[in-house]
C-alpha atoms as a PDB file:
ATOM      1  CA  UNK A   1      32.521 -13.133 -17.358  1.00  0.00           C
ATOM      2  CA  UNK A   2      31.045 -10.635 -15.006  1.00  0.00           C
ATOM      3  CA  UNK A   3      33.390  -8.558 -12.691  1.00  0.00           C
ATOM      4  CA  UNK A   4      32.689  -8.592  -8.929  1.00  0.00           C
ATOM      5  CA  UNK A   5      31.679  -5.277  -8.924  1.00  0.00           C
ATOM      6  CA  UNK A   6      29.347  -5.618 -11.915  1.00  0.00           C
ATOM      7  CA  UNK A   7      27.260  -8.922 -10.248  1.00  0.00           C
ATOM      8  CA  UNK A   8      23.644  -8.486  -9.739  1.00  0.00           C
ATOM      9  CA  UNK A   9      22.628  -8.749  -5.726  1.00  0.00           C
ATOM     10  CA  UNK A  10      23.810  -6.624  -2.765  1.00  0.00           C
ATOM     11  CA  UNK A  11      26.930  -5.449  -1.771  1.00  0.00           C
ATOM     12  CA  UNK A  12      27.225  -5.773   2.041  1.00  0.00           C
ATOM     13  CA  UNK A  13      27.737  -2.120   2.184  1.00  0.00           C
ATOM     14  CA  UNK A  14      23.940  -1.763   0.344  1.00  0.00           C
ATOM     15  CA  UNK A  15      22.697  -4.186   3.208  1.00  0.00           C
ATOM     16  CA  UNK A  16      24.109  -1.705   5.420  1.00  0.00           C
ATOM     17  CA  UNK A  17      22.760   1.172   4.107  1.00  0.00           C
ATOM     18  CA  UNK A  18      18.708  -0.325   3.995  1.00  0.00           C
ATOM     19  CA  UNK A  19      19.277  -1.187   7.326  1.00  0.00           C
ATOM     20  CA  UNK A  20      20.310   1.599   8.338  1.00  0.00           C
ATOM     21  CA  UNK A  21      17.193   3.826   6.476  1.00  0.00           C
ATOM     22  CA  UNK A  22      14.669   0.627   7.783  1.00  0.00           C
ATOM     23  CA  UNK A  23      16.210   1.702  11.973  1.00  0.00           C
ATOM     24  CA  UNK A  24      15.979   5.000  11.111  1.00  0.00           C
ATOM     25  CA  UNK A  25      12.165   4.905   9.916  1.00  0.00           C
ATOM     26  CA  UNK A  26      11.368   2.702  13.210  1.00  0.00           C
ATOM     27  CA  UNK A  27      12.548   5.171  15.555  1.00  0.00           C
ATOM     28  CA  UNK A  28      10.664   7.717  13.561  1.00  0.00           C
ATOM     29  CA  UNK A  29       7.711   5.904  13.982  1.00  0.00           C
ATOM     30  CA  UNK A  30       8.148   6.420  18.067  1.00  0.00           C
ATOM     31  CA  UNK A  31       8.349  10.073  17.490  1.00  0.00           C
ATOM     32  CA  UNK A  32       4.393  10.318  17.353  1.00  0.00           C
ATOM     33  CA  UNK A  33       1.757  13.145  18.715  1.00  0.00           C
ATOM     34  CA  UNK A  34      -2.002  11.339  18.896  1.00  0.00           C
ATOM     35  CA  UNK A  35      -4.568  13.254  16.899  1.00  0.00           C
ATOM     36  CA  UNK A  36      -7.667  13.508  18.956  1.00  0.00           C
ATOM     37  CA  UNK A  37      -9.788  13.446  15.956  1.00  0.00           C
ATOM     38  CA  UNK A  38      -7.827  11.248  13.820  1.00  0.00           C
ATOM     39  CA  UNK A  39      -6.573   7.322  14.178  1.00  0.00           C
ATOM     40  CA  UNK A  40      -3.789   8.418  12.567  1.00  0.00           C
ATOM     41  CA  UNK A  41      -0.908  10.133  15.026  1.00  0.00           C
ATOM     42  CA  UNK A  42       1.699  12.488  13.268  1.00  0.00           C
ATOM     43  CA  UNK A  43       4.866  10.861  13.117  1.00  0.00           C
ATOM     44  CA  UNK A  44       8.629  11.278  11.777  1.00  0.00           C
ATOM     45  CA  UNK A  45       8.739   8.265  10.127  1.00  0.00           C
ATOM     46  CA  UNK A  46       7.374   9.085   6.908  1.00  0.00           C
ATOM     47  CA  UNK A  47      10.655  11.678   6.534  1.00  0.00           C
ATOM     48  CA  UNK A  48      12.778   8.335   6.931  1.00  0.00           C
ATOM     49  CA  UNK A  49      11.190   7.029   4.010  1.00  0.00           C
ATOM     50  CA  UNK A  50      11.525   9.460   1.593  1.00  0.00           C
ATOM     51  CA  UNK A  51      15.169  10.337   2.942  1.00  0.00           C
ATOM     52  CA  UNK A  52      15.925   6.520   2.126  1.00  0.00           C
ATOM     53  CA  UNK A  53      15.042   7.370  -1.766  1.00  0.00           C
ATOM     54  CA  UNK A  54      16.597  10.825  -2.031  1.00  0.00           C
ATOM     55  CA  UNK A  55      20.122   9.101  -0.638  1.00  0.00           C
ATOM     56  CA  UNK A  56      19.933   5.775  -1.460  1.00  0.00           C
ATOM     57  CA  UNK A  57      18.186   5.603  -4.832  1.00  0.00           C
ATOM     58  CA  UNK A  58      14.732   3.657  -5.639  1.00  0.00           C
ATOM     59  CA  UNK A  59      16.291  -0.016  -5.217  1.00  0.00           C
ATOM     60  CA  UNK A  60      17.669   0.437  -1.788  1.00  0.00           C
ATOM     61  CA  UNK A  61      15.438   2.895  -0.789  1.00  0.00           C
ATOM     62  CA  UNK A  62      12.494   0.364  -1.576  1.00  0.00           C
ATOM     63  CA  UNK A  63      14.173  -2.379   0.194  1.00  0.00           C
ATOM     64  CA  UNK A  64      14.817  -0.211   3.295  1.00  0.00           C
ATOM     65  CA  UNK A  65      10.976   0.423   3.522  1.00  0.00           C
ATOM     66  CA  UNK A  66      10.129  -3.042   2.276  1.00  0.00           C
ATOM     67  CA  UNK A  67      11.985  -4.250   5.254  1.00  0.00           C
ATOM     68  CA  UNK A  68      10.664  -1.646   8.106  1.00  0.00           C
ATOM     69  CA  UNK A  69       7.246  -2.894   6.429  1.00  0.00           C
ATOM     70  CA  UNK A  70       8.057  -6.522   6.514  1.00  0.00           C
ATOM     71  CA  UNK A  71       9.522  -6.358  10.115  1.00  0.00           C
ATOM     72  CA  UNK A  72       6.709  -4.676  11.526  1.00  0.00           C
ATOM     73  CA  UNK A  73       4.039  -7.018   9.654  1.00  0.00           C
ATOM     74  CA  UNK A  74       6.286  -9.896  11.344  1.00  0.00           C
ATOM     75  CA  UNK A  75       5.840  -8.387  14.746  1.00  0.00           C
ATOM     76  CA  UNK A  76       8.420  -6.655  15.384  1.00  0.00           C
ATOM     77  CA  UNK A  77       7.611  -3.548  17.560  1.00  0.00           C
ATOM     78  CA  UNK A  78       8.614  -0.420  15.442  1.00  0.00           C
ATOM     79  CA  UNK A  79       5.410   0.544  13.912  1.00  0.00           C
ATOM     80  CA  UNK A  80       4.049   4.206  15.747  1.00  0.00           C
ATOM     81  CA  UNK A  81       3.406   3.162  19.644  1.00  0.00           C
ATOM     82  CA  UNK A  82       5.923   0.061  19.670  1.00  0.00           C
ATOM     83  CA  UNK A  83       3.725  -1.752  18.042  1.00  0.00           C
ATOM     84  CA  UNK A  84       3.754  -4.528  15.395  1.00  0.00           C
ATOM     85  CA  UNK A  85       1.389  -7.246  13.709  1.00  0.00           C
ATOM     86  CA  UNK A  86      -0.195  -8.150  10.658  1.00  0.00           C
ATOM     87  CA  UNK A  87      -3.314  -6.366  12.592  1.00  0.00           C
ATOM     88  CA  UNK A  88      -1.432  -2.701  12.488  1.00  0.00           C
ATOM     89  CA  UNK A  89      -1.547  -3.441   8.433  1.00  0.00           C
ATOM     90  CA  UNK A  90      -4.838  -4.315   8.355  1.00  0.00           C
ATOM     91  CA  UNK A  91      -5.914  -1.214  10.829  1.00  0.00           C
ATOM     92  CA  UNK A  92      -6.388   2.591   9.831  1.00  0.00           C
ATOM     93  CA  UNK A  93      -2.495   3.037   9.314  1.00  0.00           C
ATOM     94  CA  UNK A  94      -1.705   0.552   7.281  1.00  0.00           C
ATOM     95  CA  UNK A  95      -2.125   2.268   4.018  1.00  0.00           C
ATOM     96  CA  UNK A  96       0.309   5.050   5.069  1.00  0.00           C
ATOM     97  CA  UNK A  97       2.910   2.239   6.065  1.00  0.00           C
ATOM     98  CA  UNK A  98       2.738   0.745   2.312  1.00  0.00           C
ATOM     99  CA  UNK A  99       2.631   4.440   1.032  1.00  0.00           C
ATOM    100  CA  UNK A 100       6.342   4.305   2.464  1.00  0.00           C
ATOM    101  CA  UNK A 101       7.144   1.774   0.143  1.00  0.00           C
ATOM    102  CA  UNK A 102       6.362   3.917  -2.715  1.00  0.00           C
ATOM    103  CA  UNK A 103       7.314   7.441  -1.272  1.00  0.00           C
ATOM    104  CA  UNK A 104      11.413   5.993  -1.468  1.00  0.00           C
ATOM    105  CA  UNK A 105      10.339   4.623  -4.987  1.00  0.00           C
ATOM    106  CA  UNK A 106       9.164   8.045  -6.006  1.00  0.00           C
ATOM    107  CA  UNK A 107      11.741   9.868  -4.712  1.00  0.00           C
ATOM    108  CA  UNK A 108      14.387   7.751  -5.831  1.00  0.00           C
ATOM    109  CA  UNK A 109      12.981   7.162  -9.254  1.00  0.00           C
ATOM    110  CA  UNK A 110      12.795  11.336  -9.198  1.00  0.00           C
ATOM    111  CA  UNK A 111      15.749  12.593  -7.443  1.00  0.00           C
ATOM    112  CA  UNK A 112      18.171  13.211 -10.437  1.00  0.00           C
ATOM    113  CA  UNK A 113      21.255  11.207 -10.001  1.00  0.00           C
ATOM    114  CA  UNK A 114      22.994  10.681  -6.186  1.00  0.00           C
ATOM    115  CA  UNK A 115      24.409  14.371  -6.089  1.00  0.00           C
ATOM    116  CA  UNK A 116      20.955  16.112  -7.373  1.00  0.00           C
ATOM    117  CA  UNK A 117      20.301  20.040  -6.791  1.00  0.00           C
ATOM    118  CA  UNK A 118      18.565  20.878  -3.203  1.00  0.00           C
ATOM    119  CA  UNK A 119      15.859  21.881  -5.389  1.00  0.00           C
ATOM    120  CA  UNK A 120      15.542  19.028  -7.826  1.00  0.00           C
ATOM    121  CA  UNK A 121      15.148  16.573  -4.284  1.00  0.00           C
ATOM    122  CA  UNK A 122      13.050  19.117  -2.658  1.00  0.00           C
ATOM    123  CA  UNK A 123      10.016  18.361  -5.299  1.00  0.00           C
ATOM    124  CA  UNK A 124      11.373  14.704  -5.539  1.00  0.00           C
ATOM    125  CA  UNK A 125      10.402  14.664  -2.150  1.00  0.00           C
ATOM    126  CA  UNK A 126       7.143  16.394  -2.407  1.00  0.00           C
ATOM    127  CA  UNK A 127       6.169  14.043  -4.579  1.00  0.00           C
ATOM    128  CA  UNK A 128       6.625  11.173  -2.663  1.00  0.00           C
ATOM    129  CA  UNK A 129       5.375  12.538   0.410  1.00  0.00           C
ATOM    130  CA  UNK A 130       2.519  13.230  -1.653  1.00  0.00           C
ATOM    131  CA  UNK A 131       2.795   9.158  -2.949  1.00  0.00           C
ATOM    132  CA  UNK A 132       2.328   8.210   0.923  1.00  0.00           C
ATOM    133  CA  UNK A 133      -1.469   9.325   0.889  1.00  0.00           C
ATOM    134  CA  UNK A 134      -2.451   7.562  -2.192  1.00  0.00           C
ATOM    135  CA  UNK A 135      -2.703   3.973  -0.418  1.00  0.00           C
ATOM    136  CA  UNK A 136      -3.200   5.871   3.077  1.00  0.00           C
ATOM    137  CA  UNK A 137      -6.254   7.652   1.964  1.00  0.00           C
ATOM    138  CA  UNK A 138      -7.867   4.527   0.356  1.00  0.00           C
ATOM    139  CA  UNK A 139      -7.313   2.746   2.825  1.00  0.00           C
ATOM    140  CA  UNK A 140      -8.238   4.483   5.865  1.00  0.00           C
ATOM    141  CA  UNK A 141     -11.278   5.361   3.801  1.00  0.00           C
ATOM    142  CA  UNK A 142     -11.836   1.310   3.461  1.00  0.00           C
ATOM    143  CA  UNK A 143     -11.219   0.990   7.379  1.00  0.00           C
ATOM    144  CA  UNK A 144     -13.242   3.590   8.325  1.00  0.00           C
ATOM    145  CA  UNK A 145     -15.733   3.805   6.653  1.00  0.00           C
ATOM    146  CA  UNK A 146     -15.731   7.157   6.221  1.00  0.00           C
ATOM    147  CA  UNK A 147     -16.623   9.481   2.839  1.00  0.00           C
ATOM    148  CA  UNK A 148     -14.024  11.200   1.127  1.00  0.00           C
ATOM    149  CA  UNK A 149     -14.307  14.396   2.870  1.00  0.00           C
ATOM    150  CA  UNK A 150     -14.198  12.992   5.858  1.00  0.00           C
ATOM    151  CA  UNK A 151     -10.953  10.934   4.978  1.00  0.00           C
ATOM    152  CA  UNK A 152      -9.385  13.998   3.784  1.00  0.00           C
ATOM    153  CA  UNK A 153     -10.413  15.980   7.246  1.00  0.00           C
ATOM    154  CA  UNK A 154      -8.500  13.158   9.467  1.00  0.00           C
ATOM    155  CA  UNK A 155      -6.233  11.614   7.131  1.00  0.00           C
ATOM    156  CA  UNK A 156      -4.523  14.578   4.893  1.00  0.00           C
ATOM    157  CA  UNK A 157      -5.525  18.251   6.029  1.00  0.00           C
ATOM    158  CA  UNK A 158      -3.900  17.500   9.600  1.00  0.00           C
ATOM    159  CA  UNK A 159      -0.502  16.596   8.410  1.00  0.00           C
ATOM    160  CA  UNK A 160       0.057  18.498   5.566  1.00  0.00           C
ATOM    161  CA  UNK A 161       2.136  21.511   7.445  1.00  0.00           C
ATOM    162  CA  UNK A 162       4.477  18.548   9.127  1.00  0.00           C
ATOM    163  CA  UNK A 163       5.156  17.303   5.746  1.00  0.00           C
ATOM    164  CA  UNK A 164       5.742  20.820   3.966  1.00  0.00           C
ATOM    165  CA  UNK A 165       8.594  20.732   6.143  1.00  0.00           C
ATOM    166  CA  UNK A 166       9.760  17.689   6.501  1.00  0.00           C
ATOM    167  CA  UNK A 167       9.876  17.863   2.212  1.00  0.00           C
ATOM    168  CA  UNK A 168      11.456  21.098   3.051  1.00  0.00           C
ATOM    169  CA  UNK A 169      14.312  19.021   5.048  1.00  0.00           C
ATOM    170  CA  UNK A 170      14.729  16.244   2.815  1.00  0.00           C
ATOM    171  CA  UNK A 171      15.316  18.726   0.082  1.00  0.00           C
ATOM    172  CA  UNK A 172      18.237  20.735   2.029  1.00  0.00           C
ATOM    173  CA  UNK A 173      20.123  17.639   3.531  1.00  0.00           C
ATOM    174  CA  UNK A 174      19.859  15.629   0.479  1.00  0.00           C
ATOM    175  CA  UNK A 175      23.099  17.167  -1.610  1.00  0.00           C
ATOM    176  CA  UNK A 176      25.221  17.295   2.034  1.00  0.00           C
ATOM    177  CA  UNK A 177      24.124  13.322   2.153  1.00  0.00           C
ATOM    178  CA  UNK A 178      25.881  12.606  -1.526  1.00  0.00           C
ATOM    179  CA  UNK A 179      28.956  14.755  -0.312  1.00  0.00           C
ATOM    180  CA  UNK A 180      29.702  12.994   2.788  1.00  0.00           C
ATOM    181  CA  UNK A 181      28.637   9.409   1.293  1.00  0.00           C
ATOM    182  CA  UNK A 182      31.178  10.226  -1.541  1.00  0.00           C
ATOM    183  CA  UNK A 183      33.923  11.618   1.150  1.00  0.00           C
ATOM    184  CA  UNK A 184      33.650   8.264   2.834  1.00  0.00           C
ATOM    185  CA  UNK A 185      34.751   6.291  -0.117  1.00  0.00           C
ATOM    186  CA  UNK A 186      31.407   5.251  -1.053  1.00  0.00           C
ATOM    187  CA  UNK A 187      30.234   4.399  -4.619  1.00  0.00           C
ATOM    188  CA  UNK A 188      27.191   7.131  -5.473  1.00  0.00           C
ATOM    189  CA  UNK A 189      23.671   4.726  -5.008  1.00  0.00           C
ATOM    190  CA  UNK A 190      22.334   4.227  -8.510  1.00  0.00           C
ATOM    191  CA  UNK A 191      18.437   4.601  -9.141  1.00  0.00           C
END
């Protein structure tokens, strides 16, 4: 027989902790600045989602983005502009908002155990920031209809100071997140 602590599912406290990382990415979202050239604005919450793999680990880092993803799909306003819909999916962002999904896989799946070095989660988190553009790229580039160097001109080359240093960030708060998660009596989130 299985101990409690041992059962597959989610603790409340994991619930918690997706939620929190799925609230956290919304209100990102709101912090935006419009590209004039570009359908896709700069926004924050791409930092949300690879934070949500550096400190929670892949599983609940997915499940944090899978549910920002869901929610917004389902209409709930917290995709970039209070917006929400299947049709924000389907439009020239929506390949960025699945590339969330695997940016906390990547980062979780590279960060090196809960209490990793700054610099083991800083190129975790390079890497999945990089992750984000895979499905962005492709599918702006379907939505558009644009060639590849005109994909990379509006949909990479503009943000790729913002996320030097918001993979600069991740990198330096990760380790202080794992302190103060273990101070608070917390079990260290497993990949």
């Amino acid at each position: 027989m299985r101990s409690p602590s041992s059962r597959p599912g989610w603790a409340p406290r994991e619930v918690a902790l997706a939620g929190l990382f799925a609230a956290l990415t919304a209100v990102g979202a709101q912090i935006q600045v419009p590209l004039p050239f570009s359908p896709v604005p700069v926004v924050l919450s791409n930092f949300f989602a690879i934070l949500a793999g550096l400190a929670l680990g892949a599983r609940l880092g997915v499940a944090s983005q899978v549910a920002y993803v869901a929610g917004g799909a389902a209409g709930l306003p917290i995709f970039a502009g209070f917006r929400g819909g299947v049709s924000v999916l389907a439009g020239p962002t929506g390949g960025y908002l699945v590339g969330f999904i695997l940016a906390a896989a990547v980062a979780g799946g590279l960060r090196g155990g809960p209490a990793g070095t700054a610099r083991r989660a800083t190129w975790s988190a390079a890497a999945a920031a990089a992750s984000v553009y895979v499905p962005g790229v492709l599918w702006l580039g379907v939505v558009t209809g644009a060639g590849a160097h005109k994909v990379m001109l509006i949909g990479v080359l503009p943000f790729l100071p913002g996320d030097a240093l918001k993979v600069l960030v991740a990198g330096a708060v990760t380790p202080s997140l794992a302190r103060i998660a273990a101070r608070r009596g917390g079990r260290p989130a497993t990949p």
